[in-house]
C-alpha atoms as a PDB file:
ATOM      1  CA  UNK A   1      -3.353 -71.109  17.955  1.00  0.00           C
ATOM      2  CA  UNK A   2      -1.168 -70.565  15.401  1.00  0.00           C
ATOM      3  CA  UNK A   3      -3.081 -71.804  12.425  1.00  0.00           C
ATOM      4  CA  UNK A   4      -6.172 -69.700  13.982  1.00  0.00           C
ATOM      5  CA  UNK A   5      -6.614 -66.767  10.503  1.00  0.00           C
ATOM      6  CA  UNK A   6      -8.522 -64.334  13.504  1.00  0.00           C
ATOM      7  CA  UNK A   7      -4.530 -63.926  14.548  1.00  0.00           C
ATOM      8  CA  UNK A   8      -3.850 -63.069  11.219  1.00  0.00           C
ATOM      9  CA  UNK A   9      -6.922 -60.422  10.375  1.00  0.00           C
ATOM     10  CA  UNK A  10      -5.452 -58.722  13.472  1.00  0.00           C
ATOM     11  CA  UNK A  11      -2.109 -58.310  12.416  1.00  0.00           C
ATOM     12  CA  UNK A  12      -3.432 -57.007   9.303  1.00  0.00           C
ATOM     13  CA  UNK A  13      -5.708 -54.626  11.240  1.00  0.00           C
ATOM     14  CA  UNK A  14      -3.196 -53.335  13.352  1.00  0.00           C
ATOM     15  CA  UNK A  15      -0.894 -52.670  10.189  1.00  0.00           C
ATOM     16  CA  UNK A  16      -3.662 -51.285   8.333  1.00  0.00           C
ATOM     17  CA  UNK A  17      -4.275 -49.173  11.611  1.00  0.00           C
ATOM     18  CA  UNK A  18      -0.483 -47.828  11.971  1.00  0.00           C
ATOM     19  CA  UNK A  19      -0.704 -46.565   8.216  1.00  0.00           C
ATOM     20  CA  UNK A  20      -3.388 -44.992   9.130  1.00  0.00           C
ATOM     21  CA  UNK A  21      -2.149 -43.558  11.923  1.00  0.00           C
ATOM     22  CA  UNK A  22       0.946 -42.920  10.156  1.00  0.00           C
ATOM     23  CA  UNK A  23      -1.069 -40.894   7.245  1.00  0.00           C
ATOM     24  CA  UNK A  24      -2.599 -38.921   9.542  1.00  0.00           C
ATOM     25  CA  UNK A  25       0.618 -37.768  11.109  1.00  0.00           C
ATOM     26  CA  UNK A  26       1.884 -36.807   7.831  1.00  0.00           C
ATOM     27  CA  UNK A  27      -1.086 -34.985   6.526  1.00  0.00           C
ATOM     28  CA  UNK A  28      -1.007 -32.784   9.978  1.00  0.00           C
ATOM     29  CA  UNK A  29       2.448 -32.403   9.575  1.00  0.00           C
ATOM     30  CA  UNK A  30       2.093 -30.867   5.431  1.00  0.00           C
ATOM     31  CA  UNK A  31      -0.691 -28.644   6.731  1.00  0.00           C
ATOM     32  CA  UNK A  32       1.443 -27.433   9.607  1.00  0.00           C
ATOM     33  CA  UNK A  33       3.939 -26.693   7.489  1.00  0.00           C
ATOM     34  CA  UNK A  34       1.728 -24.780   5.186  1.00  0.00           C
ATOM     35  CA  UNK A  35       0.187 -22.805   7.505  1.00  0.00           C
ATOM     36  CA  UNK A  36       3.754 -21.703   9.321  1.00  0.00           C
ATOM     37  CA  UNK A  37       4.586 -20.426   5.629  1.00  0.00           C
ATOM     38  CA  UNK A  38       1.566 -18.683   5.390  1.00  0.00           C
ATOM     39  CA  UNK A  39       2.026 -16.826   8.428  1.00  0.00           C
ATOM     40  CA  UNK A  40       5.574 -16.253   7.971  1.00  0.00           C
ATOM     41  CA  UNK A  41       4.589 -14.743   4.960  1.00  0.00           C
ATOM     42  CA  UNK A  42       1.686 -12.520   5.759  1.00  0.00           C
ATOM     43  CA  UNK A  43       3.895 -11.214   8.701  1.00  0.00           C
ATOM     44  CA  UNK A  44       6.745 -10.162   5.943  1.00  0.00           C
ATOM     45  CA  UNK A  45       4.097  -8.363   3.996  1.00  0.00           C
ATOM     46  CA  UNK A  46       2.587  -6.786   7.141  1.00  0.00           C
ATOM     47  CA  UNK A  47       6.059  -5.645   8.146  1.00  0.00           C
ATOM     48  CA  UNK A  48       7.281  -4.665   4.781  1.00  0.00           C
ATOM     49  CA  UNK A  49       4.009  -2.727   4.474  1.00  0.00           C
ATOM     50  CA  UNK A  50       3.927  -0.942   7.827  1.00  0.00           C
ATOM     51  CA  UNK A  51       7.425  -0.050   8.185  1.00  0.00           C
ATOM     52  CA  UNK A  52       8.248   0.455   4.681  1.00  0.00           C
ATOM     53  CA  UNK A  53      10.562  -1.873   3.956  1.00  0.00           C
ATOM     54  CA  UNK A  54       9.356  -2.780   0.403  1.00  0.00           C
ATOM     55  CA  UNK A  55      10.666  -1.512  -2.609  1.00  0.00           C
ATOM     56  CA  UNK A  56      11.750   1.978  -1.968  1.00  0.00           C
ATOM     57  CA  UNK A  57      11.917   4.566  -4.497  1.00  0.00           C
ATOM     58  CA  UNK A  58      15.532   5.722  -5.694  1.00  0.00           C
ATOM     59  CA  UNK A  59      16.995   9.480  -5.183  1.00  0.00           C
ATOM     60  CA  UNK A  60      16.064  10.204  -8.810  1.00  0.00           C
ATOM     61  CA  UNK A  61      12.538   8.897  -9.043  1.00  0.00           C
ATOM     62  CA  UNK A  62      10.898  10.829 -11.522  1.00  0.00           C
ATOM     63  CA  UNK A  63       7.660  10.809  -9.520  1.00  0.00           C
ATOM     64  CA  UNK A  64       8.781  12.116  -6.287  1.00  0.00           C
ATOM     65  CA  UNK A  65      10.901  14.617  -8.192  1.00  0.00           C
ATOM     66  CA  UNK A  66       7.883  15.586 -10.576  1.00  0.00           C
ATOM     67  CA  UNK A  67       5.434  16.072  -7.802  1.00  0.00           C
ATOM     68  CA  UNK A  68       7.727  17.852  -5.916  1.00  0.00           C
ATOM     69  CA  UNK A  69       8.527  20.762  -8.928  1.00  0.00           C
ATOM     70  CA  UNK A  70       4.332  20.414  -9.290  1.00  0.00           C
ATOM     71  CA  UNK A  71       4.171  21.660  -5.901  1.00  0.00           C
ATOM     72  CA  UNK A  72       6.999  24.103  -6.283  1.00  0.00           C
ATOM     73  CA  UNK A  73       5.060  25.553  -9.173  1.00  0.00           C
ATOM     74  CA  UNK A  74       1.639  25.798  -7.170  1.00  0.00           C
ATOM     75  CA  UNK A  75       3.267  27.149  -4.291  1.00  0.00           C
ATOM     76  CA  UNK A  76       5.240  29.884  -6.491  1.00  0.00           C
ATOM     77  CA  UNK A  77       1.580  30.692  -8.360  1.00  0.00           C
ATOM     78  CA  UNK A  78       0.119  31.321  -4.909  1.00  0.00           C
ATOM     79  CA  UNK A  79       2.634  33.538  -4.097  1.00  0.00           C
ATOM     80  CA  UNK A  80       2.403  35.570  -7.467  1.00  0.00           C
ATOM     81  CA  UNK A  81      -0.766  36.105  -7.928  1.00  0.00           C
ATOM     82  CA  UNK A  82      -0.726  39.596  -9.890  1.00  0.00           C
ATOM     83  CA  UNK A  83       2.046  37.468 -12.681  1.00  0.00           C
ATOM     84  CA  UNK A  84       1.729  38.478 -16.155  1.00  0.00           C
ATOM     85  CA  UNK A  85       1.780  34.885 -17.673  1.00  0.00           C
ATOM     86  CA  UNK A  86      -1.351  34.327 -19.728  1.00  0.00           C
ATOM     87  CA  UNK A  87      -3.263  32.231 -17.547  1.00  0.00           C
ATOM     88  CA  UNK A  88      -4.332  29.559 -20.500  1.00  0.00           C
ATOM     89  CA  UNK A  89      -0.566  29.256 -21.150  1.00  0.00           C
ATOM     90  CA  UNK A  90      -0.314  28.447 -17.839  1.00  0.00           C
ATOM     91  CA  UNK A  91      -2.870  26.144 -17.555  1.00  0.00           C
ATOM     92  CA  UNK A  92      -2.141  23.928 -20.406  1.00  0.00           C
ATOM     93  CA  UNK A  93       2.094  23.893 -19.799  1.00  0.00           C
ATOM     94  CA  UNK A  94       1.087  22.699 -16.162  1.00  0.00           C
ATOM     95  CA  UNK A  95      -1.512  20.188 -17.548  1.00  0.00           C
ATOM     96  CA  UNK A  96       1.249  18.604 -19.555  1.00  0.00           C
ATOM     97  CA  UNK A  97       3.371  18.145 -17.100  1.00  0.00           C
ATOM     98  CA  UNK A  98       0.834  16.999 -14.511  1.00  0.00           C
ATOM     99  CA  UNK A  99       0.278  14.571 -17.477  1.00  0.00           C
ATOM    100  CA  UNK A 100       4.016  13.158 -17.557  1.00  0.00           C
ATOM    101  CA  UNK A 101       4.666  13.198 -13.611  1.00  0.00           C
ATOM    102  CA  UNK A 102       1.188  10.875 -13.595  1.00  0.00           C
ATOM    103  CA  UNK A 103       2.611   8.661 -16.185  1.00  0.00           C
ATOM    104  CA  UNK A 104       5.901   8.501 -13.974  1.00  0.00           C
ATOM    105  CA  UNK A 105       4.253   7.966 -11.178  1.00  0.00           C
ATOM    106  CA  UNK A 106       1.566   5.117 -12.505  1.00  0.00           C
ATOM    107  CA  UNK A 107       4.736   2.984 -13.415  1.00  0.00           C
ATOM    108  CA  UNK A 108       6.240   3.415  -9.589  1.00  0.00           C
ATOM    109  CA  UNK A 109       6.315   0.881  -6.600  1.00  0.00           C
ATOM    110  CA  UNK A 110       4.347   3.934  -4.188  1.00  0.00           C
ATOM    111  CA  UNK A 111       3.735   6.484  -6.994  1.00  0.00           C
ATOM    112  CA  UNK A 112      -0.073   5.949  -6.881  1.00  0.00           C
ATOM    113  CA  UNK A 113      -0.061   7.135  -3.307  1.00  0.00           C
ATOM    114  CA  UNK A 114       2.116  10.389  -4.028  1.00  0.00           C
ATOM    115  CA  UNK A 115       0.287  10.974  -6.844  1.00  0.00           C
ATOM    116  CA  UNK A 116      -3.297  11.129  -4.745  1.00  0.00           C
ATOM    117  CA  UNK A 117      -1.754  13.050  -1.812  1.00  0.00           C
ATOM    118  CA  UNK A 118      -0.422  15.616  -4.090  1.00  0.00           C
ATOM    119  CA  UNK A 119      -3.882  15.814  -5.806  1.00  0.00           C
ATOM    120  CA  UNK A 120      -5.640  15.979  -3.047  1.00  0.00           C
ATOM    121  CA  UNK A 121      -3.344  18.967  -1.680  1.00  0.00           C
ATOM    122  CA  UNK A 122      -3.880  20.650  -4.934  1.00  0.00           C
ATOM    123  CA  UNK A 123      -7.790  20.134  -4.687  1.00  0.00           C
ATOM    124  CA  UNK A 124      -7.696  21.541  -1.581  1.00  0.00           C
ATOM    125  CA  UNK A 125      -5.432  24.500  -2.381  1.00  0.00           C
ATOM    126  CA  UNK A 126      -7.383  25.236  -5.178  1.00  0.00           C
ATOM    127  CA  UNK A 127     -11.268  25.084  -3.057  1.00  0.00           C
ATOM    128  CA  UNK A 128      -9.635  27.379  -1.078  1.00  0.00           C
ATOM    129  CA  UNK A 129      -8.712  29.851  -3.413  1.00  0.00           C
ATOM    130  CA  UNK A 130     -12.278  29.502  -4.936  1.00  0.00           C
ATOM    131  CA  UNK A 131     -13.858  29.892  -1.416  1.00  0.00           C
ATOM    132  CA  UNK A 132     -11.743  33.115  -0.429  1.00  0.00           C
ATOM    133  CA  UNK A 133     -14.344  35.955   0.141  1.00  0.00           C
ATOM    134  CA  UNK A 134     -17.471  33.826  -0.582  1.00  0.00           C
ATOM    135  CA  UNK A 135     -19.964  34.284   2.384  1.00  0.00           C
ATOM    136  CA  UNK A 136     -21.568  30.828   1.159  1.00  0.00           C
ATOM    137  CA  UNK A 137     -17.712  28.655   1.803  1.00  0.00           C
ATOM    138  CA  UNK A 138     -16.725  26.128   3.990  1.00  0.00           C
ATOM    139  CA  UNK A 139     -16.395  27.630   7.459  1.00  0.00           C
ATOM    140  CA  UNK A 140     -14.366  24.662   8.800  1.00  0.00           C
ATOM    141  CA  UNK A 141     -10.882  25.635   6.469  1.00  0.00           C
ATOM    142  CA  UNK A 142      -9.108  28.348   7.535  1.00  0.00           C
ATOM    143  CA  UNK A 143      -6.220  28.311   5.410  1.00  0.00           C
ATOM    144  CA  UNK A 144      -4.765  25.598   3.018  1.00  0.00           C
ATOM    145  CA  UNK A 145      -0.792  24.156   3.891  1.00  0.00           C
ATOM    146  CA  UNK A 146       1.841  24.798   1.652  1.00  0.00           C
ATOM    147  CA  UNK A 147       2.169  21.695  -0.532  1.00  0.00           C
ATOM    148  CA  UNK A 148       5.451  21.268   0.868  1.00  0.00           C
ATOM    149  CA  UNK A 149       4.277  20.438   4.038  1.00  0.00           C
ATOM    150  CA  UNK A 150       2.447  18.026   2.462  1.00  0.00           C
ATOM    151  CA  UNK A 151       5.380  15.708   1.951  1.00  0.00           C
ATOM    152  CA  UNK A 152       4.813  14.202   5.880  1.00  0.00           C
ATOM    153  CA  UNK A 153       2.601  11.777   5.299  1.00  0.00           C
ATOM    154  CA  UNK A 154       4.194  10.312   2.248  1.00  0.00           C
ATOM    155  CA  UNK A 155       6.953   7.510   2.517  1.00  0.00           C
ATOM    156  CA  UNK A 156      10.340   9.049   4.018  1.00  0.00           C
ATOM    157  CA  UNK A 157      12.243   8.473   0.477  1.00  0.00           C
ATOM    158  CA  UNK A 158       9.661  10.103  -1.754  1.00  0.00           C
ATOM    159  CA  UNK A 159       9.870  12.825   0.874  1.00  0.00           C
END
C-alpha cells in the first residue's frame, strides 16, 4: 500500500544498510592501503639494509680513512717491535688520534660499525700480544689477522 510507513522504515533501512555497507568498504579499503605502505616500506629498509643500499660513505670519509691509518699504525708497531719511540709518546699521540677518528666516525651513516670492528681487531691484537709466552693464555688463538684483513666484513665503500 502506498500510504503503508512499514514501506517507508524499509527504504530507510536498506539506505541506512548500504552506508553501512558502503563504510565498511571504505574503512577496509584505508587499512589496505596502510598496510601495502607499511610493507612496501619495511621491504625498502630490509633491502637498503641487507644489500647496502643506504647512505654510503664518500671516498674521503674521514672515518674509513682514520681507521684505516689506525690500523696502518698498529700493523707497522707490530712489525717494529725493538723501535726507539718512547712508548708513552706513543701511547698518548695514538690516543689522540683514536680520539678524533671516533669523533669522525660517531657523526657517520656506518661509522659506529667500523669503529667497533676496528676495536675489536685491536682488542684482539693486543690479548694476543699480552698472551704470547704465557703458559696460562687462551689456547684457542693461534695468531691474530693483520688489521687489514679486517676490512672484509665492513661495508664495500668503507673498505
Amino acid at each position: 500500500m502506498p500510504g503503508d510507513p512499514r514501506l517507508d522504515d524499509s527504504a530507510d533501512a536498506r539506505a541506512d544498510d548500504r552506508a553501512r555497507k558502503e563504510g565498511r568498504r571504505n574503512a577496509h579499503g584505508l587499512v589496505l592501503v596502510v598496510a601495502v605502505l607499511f610493507i612496501a616500506s619495511s621491504t625498502v629498509q630490509i633491502v637498503r639494509g641487507v644489500f647496502g643500499l643506504g647512505e654510503a660513505s664518500r671516498p674521503g670519509d674521514a672515518c674509513a680513512e682514520g681507521v684505516a691509518r689506525l690500523s696502518a699504525q698498529i700493523d707497522a708497531r707490530a712489525a717494529c717491535s725493538g723501535c726507539n719511540e718512547a712508548p708513552a709518546a706513543r701511547r698518548s699521540r695514538e690516543a689522540s688520534e683514536a680520539a678524533t677518528v671516533a669523533r669522525a666516525c660517531a657523526a657517520s651513516s656506518d661509522g659506529l660499525d667500523t669503529w667497533a670492528a676496528f676495536e675489536r681487531a685491536r682488542m684482539a691484537r693486543e690479548e694476543l700480544a699480552r698472551g704470547e709466552g704465557d703458559p696460562g693464555a687462551p689456547r684457542g688463538l693461534m695468531h691474530a689477522p693483520p688489521l687489514g684483513d679486517e676490512a672484509a666484513p665492513l661495508p664495500v665503500d668503507l673498505r
